[in-house]
C-alpha atoms as a PDB file:
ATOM      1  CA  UNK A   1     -45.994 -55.530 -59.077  1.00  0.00           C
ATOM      2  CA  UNK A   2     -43.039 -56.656 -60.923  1.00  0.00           C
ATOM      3  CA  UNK A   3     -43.917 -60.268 -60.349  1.00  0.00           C
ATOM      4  CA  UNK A   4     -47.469 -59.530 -61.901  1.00  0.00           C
ATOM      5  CA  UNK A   5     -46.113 -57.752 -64.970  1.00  0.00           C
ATOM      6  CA  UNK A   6     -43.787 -60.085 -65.739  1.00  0.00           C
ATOM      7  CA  UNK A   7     -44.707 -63.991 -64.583  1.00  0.00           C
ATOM      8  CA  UNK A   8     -48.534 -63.112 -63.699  1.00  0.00           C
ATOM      9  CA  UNK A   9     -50.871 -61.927 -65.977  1.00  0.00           C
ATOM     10  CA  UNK A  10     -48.635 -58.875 -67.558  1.00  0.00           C
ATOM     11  CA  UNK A  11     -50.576 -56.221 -65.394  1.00  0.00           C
ATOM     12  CA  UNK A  12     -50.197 -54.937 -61.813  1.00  0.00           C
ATOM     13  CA  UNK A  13     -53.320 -52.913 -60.194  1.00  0.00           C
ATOM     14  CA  UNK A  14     -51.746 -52.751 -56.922  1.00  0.00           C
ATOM     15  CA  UNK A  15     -51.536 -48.541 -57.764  1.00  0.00           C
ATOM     16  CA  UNK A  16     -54.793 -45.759 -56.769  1.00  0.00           C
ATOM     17  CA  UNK A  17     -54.808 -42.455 -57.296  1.00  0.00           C
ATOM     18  CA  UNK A  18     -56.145 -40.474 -54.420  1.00  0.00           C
ATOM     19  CA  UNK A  19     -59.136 -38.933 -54.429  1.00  0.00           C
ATOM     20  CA  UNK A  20     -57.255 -35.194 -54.515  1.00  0.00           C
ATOM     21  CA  UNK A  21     -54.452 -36.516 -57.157  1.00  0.00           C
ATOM     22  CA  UNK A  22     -57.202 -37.484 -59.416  1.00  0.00           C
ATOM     23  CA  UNK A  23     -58.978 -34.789 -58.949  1.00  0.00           C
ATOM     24  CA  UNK A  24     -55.934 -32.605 -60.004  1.00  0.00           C
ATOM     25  CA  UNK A  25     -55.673 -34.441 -62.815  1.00  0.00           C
ATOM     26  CA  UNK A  26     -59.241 -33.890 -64.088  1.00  0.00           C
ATOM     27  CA  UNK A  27     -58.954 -30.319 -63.898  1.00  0.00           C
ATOM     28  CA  UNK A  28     -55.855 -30.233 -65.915  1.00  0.00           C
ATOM     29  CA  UNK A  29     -57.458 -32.140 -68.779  1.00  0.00           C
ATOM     30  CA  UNK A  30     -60.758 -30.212 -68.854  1.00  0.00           C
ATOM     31  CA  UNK A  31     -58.512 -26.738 -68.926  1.00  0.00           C
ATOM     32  CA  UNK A  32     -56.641 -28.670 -71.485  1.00  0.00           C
ATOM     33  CA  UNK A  33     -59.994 -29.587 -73.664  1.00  0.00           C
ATOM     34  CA  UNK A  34     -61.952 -26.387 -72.578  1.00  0.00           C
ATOM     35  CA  UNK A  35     -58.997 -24.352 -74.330  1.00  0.00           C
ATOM     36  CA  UNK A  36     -59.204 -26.289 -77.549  1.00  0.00           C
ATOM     37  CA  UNK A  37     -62.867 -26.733 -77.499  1.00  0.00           C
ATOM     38  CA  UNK A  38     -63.254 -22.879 -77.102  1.00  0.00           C
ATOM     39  CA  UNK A  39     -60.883 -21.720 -79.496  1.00  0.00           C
ATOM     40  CA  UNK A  40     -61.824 -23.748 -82.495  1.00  0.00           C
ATOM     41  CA  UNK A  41     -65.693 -22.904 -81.637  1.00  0.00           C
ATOM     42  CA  UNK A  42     -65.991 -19.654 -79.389  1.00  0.00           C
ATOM     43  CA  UNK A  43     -69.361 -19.489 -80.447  1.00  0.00           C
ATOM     44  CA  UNK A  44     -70.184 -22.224 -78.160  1.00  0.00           C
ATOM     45  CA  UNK A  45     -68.006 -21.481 -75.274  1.00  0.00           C
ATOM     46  CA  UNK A  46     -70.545 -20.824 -72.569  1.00  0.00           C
ATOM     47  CA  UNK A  47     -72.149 -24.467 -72.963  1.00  0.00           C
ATOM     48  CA  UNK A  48     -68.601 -26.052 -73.593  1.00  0.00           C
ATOM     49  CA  UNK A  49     -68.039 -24.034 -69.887  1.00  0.00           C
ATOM     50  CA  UNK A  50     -71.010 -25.822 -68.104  1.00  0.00           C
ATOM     51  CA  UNK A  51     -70.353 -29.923 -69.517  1.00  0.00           C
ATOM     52  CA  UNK A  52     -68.741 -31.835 -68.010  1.00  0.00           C
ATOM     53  CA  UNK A  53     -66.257 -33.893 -69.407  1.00  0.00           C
ATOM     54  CA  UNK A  54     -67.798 -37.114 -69.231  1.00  0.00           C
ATOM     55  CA  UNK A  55     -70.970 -36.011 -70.793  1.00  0.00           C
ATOM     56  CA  UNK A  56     -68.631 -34.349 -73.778  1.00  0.00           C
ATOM     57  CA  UNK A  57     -70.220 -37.253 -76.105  1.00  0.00           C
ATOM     58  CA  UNK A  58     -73.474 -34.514 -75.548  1.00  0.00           C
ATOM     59  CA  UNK A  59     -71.642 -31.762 -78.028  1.00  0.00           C
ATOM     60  CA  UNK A  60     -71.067 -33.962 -80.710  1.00  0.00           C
ATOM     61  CA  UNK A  61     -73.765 -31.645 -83.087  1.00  0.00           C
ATOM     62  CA  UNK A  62     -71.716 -28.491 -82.538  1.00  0.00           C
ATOM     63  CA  UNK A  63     -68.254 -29.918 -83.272  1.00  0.00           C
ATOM     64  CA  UNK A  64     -65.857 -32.003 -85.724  1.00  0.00           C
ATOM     65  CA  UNK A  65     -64.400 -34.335 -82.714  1.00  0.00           C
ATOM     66  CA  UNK A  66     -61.886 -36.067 -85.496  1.00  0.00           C
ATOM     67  CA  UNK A  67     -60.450 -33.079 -86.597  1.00  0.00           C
ATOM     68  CA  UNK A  68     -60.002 -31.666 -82.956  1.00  0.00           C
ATOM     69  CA  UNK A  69     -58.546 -33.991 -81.366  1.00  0.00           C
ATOM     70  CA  UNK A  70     -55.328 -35.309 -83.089  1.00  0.00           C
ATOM     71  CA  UNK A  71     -52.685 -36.650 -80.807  1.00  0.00           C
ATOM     72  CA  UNK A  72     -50.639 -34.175 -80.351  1.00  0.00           C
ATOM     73  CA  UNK A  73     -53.098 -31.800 -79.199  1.00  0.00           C
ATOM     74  CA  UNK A  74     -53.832 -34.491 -76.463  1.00  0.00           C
ATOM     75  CA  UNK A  75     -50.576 -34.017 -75.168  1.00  0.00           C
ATOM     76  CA  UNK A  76     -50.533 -33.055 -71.917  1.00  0.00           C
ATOM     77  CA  UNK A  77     -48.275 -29.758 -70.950  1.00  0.00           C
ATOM     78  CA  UNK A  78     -45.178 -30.370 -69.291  1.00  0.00           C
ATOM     79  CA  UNK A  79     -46.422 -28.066 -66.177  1.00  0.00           C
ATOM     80  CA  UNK A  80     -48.785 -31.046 -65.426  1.00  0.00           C
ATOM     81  CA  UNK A  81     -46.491 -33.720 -65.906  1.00  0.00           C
ATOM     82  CA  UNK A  82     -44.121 -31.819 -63.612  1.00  0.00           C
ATOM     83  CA  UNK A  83     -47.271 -31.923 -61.195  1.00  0.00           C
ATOM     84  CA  UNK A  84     -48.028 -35.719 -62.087  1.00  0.00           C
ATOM     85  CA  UNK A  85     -44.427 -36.312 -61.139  1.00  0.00           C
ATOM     86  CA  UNK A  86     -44.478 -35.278 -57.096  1.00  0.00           C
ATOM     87  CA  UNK A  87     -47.690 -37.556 -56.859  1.00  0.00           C
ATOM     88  CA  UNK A  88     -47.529 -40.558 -54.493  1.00  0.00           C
ATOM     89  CA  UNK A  89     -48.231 -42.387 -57.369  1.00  0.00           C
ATOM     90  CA  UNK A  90     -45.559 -41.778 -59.495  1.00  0.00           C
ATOM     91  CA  UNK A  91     -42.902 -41.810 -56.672  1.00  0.00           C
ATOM     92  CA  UNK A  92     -43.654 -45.258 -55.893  1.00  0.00           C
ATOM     93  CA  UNK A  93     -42.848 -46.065 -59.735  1.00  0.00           C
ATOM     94  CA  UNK A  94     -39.853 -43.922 -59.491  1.00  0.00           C
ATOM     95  CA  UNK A  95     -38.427 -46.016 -56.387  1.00  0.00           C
ATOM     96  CA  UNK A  96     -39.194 -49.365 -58.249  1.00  0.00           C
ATOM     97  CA  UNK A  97     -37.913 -48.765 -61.980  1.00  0.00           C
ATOM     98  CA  UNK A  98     -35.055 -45.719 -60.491  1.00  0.00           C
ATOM     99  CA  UNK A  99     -33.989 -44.016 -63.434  1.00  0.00           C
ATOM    100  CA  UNK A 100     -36.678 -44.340 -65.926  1.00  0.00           C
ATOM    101  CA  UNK A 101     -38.327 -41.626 -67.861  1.00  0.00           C
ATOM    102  CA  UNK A 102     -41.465 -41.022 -69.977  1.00  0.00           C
ATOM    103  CA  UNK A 103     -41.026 -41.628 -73.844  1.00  0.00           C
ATOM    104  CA  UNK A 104     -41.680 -39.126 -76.807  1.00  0.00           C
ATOM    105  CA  UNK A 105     -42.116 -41.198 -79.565  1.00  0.00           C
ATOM    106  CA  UNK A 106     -44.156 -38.702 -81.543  1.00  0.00           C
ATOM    107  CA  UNK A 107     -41.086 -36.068 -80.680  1.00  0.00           C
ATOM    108  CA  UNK A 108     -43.278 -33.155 -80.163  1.00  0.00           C
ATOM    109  CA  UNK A 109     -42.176 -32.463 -76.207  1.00  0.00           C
ATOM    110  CA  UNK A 110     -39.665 -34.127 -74.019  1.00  0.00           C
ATOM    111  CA  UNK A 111     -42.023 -36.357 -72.220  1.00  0.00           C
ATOM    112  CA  UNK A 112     -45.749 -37.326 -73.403  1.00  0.00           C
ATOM    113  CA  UNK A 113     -48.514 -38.225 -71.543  1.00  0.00           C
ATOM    114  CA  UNK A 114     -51.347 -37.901 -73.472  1.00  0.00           C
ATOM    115  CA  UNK A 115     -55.315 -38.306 -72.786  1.00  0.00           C
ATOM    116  CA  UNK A 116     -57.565 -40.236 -74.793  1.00  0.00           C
ATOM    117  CA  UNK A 117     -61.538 -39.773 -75.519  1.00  0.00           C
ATOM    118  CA  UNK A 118     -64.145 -42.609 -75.606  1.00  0.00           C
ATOM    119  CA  UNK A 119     -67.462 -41.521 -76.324  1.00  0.00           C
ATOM    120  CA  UNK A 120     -70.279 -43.944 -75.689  1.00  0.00           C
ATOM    121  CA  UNK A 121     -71.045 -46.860 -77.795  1.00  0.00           C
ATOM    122  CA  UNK A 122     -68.197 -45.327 -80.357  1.00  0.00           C
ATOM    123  CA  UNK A 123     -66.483 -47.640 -82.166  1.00  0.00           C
ATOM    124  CA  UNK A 124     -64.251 -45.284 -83.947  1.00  0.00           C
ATOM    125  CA  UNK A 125     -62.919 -43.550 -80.801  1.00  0.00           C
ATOM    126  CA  UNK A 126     -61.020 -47.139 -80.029  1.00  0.00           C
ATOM    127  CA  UNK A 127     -58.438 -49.032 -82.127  1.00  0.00           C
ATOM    128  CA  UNK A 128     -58.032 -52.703 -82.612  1.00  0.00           C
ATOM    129  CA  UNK A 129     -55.895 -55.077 -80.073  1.00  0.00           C
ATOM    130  CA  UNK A 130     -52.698 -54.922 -79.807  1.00  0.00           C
ATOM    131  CA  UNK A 131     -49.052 -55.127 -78.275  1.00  0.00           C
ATOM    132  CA  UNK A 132     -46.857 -51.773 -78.015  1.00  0.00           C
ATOM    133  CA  UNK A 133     -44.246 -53.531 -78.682  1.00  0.00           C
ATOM    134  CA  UNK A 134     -45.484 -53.864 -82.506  1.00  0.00           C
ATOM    135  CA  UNK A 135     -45.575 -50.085 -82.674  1.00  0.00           C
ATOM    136  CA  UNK A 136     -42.408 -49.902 -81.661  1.00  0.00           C
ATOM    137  CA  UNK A 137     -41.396 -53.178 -84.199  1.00  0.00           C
ATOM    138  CA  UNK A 138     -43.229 -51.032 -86.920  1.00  0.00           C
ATOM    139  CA  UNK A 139     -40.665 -47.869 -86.637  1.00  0.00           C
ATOM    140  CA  UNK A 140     -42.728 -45.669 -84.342  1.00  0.00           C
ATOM    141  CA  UNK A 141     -40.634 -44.363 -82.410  1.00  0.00           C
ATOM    142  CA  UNK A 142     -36.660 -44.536 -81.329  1.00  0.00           C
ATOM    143  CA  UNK A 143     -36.195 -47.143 -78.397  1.00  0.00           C
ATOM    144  CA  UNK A 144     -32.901 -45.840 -76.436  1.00  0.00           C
ATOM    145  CA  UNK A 145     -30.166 -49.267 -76.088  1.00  0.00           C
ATOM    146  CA  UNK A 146     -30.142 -50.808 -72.800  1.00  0.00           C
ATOM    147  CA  UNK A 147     -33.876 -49.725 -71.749  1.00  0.00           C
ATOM    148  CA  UNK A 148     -37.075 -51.591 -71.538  1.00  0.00           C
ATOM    149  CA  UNK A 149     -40.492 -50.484 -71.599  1.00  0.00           C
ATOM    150  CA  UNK A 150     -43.907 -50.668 -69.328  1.00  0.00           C
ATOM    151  CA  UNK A 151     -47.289 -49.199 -69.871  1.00  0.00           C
ATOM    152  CA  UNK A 152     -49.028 -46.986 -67.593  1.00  0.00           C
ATOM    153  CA  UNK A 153     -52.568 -46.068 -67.996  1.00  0.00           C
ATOM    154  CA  UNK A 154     -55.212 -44.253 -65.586  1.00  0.00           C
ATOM    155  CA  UNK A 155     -58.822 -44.142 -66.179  1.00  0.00           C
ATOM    156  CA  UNK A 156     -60.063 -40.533 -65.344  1.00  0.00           C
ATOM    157  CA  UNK A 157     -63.462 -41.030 -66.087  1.00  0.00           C
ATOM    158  CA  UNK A 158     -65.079 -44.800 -66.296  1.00  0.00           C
ATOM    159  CA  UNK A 159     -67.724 -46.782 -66.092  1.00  0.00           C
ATOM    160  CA  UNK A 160     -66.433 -49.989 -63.712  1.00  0.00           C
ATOM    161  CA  UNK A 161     -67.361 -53.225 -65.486  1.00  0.00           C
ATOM    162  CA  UNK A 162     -68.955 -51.154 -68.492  1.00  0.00           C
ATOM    163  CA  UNK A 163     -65.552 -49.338 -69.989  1.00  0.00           C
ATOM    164  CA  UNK A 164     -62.084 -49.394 -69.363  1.00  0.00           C
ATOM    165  CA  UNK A 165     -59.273 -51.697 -70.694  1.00  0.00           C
ATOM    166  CA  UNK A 166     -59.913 -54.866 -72.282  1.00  0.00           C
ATOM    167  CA  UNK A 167     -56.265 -57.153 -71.758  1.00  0.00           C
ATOM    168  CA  UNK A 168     -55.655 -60.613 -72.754  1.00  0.00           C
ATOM    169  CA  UNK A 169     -54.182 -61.898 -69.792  1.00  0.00           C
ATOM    170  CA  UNK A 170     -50.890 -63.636 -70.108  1.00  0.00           C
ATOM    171  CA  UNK A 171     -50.469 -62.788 -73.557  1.00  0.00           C
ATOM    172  CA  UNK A 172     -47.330 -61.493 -72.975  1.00  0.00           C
ATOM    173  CA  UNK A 173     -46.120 -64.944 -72.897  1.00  0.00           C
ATOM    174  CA  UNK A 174     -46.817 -66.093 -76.028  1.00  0.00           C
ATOM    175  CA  UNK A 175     -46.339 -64.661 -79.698  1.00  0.00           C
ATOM    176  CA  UNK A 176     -49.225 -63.635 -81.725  1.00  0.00           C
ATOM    177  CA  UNK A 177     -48.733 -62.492 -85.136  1.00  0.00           C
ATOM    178  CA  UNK A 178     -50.344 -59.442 -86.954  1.00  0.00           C
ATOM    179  CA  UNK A 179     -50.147 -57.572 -89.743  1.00  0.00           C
ATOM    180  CA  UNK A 180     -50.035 -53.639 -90.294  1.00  0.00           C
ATOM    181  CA  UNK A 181     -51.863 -51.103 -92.170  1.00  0.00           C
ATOM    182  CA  UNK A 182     -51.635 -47.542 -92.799  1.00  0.00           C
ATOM    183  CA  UNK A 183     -53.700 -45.135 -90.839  1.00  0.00           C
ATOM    184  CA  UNK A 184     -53.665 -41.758 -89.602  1.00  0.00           C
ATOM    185  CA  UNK A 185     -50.458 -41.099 -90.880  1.00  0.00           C
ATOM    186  CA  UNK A 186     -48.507 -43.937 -90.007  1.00  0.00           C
ATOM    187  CA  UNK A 187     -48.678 -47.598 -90.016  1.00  0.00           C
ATOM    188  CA  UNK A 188     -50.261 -49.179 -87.128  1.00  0.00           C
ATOM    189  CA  UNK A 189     -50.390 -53.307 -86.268  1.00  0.00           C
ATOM    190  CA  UNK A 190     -53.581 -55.557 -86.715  1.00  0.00           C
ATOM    191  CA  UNK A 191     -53.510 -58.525 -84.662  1.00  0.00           C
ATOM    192  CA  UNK A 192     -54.348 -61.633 -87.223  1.00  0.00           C
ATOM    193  CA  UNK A 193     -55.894 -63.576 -84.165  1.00  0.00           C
ATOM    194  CA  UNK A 194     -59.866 -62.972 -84.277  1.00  0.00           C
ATOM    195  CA  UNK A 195     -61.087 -61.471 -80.821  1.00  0.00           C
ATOM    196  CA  UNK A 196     -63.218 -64.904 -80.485  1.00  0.00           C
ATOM    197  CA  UNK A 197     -60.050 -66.575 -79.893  1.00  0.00           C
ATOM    198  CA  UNK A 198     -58.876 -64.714 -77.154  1.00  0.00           C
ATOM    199  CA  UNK A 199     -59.383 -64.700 -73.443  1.00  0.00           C
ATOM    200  CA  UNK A 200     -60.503 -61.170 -73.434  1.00  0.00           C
ATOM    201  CA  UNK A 201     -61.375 -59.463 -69.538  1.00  0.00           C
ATOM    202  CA  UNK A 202     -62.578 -56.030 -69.126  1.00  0.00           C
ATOM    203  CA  UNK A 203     -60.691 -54.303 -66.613  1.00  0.00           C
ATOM    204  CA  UNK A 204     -63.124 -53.793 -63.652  1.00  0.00           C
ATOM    205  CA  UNK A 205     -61.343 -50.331 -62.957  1.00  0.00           C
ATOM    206  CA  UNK A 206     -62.817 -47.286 -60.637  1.00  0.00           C
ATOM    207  CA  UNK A 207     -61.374 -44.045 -61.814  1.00  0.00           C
ATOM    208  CA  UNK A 208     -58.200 -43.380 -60.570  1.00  0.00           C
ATOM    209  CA  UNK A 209     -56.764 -47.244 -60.468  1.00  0.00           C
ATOM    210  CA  UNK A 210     -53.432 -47.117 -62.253  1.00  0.00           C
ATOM    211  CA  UNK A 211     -52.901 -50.109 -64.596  1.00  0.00           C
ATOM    212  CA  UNK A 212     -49.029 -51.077 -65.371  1.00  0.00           C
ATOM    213  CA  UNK A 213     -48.512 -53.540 -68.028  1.00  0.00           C
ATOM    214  CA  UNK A 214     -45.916 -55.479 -70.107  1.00  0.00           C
ATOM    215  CA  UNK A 215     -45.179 -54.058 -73.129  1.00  0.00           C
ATOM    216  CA  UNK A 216     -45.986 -57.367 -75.121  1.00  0.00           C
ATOM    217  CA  UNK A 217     -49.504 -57.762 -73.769  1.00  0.00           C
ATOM    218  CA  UNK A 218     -51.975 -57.825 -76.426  1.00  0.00           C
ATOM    219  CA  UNK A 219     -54.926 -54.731 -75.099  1.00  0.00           C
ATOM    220  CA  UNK A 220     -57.131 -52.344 -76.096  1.00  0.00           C
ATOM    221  CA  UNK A 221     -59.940 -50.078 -75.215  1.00  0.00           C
ATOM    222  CA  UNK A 222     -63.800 -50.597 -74.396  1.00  0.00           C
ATOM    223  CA  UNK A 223     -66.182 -48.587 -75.995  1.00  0.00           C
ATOM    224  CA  UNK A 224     -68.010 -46.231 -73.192  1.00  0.00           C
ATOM    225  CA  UNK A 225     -71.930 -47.428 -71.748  1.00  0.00           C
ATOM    226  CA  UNK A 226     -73.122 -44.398 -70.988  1.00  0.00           C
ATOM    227  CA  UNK A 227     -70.736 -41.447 -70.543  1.00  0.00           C
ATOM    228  CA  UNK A 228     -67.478 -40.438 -72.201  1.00  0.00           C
ATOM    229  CA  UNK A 229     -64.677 -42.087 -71.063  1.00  0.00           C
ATOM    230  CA  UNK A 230     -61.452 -39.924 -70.673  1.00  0.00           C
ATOM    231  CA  UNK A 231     -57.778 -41.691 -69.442  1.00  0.00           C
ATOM    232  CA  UNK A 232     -54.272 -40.538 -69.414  1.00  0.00           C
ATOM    233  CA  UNK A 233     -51.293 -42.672 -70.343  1.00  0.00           C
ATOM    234  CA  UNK A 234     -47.524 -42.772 -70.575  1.00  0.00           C
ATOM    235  CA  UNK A 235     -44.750 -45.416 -71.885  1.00  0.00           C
ATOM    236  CA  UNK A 236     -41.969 -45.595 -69.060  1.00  0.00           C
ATOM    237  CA  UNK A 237     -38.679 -46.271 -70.617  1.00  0.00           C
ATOM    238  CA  UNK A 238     -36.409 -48.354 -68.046  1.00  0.00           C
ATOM    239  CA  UNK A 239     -32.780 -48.740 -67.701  1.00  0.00           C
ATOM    240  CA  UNK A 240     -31.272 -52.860 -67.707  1.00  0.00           C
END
């Protein structure tokens, strides 16, 4: 894995949830987005009961999805990470990168893992590519001395070979410059590189296969094909 990450392409898949671990994980989400759904619009709670998640993009007439779902309210509880953290999966990372822990760069919990929304063919529900490294560079977020980072990011709902990740492979070995702009609150990078440029591969994920990459690889989403995409991620922070 390590080799990948760091001399290969800056991305291990080597990682797969199983199929009960995943499922776990679903559940947590939807009581997560059921809870918000309901109590902003309790109106509409009995159809928000019967959809699914991927076919949330189907509400879209009954509900403001901007205003909804800000970051922090995509936060997942520390119950579930406590959960996350006696899965297979996680143990593996544990005995590979010993000591690391899960960063909180927005500072609203301890540890964040957080779950992101793609809705079919929606550009606004993706941002640009990028490094998270150059969030990091731009003052989001307090990097502890002596640590390093990796990226960790599980599809819970995909399309394979329609939506996922989109990585630049080997990126991480060279140095692309960008600029910055202010959105949402906070200024976020904009990679000065048009997408033409760029070797650009969609992920060919199946739900449930864990992506670790470098922190310097230059990613970003896919818009969704057909359903909503939903994935969880987290930013391990690693000792030297």
């Amino acid at each position: 894995m390590l080799n990948d990450i760091i001399a290969g392409p800056g991305y291990s898949l080597c990682l797969q949830l199983s199929d009960s671990d995943l499922n776990a994980l679903r559940a947590s989400v939807r009581v997560q987005w059921l809870d918000i759904l309901t109590e902003r619009y309790p109106q509409h709670s009995e159809l928000f009961n019967t959809t699914d998640l991927f076919n949330y993009h189907t509400l879209d007439s009954y509900i403001d999805h901007k205003s909804l779902w800000t970051k922090q309210s995509r936060i997942l509880p520390p119950s579930v990470i406590s959960m996350m953290k006696e899965m297979p999966f996680y143990r593996h990372l544990y005995s590979l990168f010993r000591g690391f822990r899960i960063s909180n760069e927005e500072q609203f919990q301890t540890e964040e893992v957080y779950w992101r929304i793609v809705r079919p063919l929606s550009d606004q529900d993706i941002g640009p590519l990028h490094a998270d490294k150059w969030f990091w560079d731009l003052g989001h977020g307090v990097m502890p001395p002596d640590h390093w980072r990796l990226k960790v990011w599980i599809p819970l709902y995909c399309e394979p070979g329609k939506s996922g990740l989109r990585v630049v492979p080997y990126s991480h070995q060279k140095n692309y410059s960008y600029s910055h702009q202010f959105r949402d609150g906070m200024n976020k990078p904009l990679i000065t590189t048009c997408e033409s440029e760029l070797n650009i591969l969609l992920l060919d994920t199946q739900p449930g296969q864990i992506v670790v990459f470098n922190d310097t690889l230059i990613h970003g989403g896919a818009p969704s094909s057909d359903f909503t995409r939903f994935s969880i991620e987290f930013t391990m922070l690693i000792p030297n």
